[in-house]
Protein backbone atom coordinates (compact mmCIF):
# COMPACT_ATOMS: atom_id res chain seq x y z
CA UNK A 1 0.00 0.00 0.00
CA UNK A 2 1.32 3.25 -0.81
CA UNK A 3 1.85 6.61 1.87
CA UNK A 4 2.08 9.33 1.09
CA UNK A 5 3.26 11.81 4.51
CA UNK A 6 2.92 15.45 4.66
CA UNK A 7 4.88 17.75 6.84
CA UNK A 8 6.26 21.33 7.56
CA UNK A 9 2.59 22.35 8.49
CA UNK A 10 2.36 24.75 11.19
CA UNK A 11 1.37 28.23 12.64
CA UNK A 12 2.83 31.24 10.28
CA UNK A 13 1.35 35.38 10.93
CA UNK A 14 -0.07 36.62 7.64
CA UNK A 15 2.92 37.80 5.20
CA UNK A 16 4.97 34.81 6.09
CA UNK A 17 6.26 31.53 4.31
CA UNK A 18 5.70 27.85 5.16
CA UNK A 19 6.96 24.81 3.03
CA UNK A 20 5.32 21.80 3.00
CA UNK A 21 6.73 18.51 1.87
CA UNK A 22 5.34 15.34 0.69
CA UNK A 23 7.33 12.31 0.84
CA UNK A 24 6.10 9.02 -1.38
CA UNK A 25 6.63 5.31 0.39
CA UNK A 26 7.44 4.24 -3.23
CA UNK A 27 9.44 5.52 -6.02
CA UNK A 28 6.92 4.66 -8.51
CA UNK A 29 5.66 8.10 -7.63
CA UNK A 30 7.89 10.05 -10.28
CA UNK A 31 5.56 8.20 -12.85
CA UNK A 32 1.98 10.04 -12.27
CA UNK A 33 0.74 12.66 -11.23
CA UNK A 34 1.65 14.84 -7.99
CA UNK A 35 -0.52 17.44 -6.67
CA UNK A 36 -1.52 19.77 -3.70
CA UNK A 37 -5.06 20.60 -2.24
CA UNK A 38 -6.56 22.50 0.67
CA UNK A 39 -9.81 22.17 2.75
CA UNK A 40 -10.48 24.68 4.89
CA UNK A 41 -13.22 24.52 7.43
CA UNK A 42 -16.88 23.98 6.14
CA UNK A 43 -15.50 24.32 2.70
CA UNK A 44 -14.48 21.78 -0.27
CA UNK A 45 -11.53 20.64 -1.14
CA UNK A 46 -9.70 23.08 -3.64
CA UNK A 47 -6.89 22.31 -5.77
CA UNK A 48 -3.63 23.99 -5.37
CA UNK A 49 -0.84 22.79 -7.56
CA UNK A 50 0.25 20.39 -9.90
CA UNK A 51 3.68 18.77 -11.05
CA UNK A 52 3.96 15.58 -13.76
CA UNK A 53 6.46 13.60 -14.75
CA UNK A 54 8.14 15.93 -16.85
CA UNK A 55 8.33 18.70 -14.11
CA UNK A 56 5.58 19.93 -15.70
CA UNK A 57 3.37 22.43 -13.60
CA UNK A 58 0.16 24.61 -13.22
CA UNK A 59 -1.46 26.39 -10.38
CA UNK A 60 -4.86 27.57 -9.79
CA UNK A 61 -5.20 31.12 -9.77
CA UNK A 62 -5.43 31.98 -6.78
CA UNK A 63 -2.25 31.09 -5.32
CA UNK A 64 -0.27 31.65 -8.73
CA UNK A 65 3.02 33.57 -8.45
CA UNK A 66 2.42 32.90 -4.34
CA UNK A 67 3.07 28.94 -4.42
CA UNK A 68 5.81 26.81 -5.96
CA UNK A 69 5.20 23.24 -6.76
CA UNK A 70 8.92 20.91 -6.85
CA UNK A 71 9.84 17.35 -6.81
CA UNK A 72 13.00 16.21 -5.74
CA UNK A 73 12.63 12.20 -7.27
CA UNK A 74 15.86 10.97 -5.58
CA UNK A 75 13.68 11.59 -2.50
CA UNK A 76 10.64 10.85 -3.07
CA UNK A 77 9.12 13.72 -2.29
CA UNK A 78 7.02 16.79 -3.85
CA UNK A 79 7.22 20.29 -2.10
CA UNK A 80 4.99 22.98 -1.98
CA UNK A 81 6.70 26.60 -1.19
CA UNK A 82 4.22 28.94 -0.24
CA UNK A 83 5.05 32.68 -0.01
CA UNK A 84 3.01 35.93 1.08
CA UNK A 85 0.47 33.63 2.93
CA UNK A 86 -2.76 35.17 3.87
CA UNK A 87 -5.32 34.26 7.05
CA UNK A 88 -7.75 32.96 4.12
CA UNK A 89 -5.18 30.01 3.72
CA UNK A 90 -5.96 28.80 6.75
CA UNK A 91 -6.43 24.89 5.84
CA UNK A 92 -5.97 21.31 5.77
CA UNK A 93 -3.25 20.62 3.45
CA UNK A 94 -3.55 17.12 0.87
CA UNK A 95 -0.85 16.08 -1.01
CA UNK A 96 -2.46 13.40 -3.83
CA UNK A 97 -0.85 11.44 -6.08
CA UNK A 98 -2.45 9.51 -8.67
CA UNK A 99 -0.34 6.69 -10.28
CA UNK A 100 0.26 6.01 -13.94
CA UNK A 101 -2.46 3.24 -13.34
CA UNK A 102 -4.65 5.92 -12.37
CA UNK A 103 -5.45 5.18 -9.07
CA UNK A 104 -5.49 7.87 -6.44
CA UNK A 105 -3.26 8.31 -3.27
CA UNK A 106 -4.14 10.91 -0.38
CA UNK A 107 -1.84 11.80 2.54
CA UNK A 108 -3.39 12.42 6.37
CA UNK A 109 -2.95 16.22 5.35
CA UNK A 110 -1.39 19.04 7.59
CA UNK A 111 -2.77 21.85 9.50
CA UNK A 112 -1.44 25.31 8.21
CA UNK A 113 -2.92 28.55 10.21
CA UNK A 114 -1.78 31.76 9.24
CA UNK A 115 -2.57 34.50 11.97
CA UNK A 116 -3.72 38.23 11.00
């Protein structure tokens, strides 16, 4: 079964920087599909960012030229740099990864609060 495992979540004031990292039990991961989502309280889950195989990558709008979107394969992992955050961003943070085989693969998700 594959994990995926989030971390660098945390508590950050408004203005401020956080990067989250997603690390992949298998290495199979640098075949699919890696993005980032966010829930935020009452709300549904929105999409974020996206990296493919080719290091490929798009961005919804409303974090564009705020959030970065990386994958170091050696490691495993996929990264999410996010810059200039506001209290709005306030969330639940879901890396998902869906496999070449196109099935889908959700971490537990971290907590990021950003404080006015």
């Amino acid at each position: 079964q594959v994990q995926l495992v989030e971390s660098g979540g945390g508590l950050v004031q408004a203005g401020g920087s956080l990067r989250l990292s997603c690390s992949a039990s298998t290495s199979n991961f640098i075949l699919g599909t890696m993005d980032w989502y966010r829930q935020a309280p009452g709300k549904q889950r929105e999409f974020l960012a996206r990296i493919i195989r080719s290091h490929s990558t798009n961005y919804a709008d409303s974090v564009k030229g705020r959030f970065t979107i990386s994958r170091d394969n050696a490691k495993n992992t996929v990264s999410l740099q996010m810059n200039s955050l506001k209290p709005e961003y306030t969330a639940i943070y879901y890396c998902h990864w869906r496999s070449d085989y196109g099935v889908d693969y959700w971490g537990q998700g971290t907590q990021v609060t950003v404080s006015i």
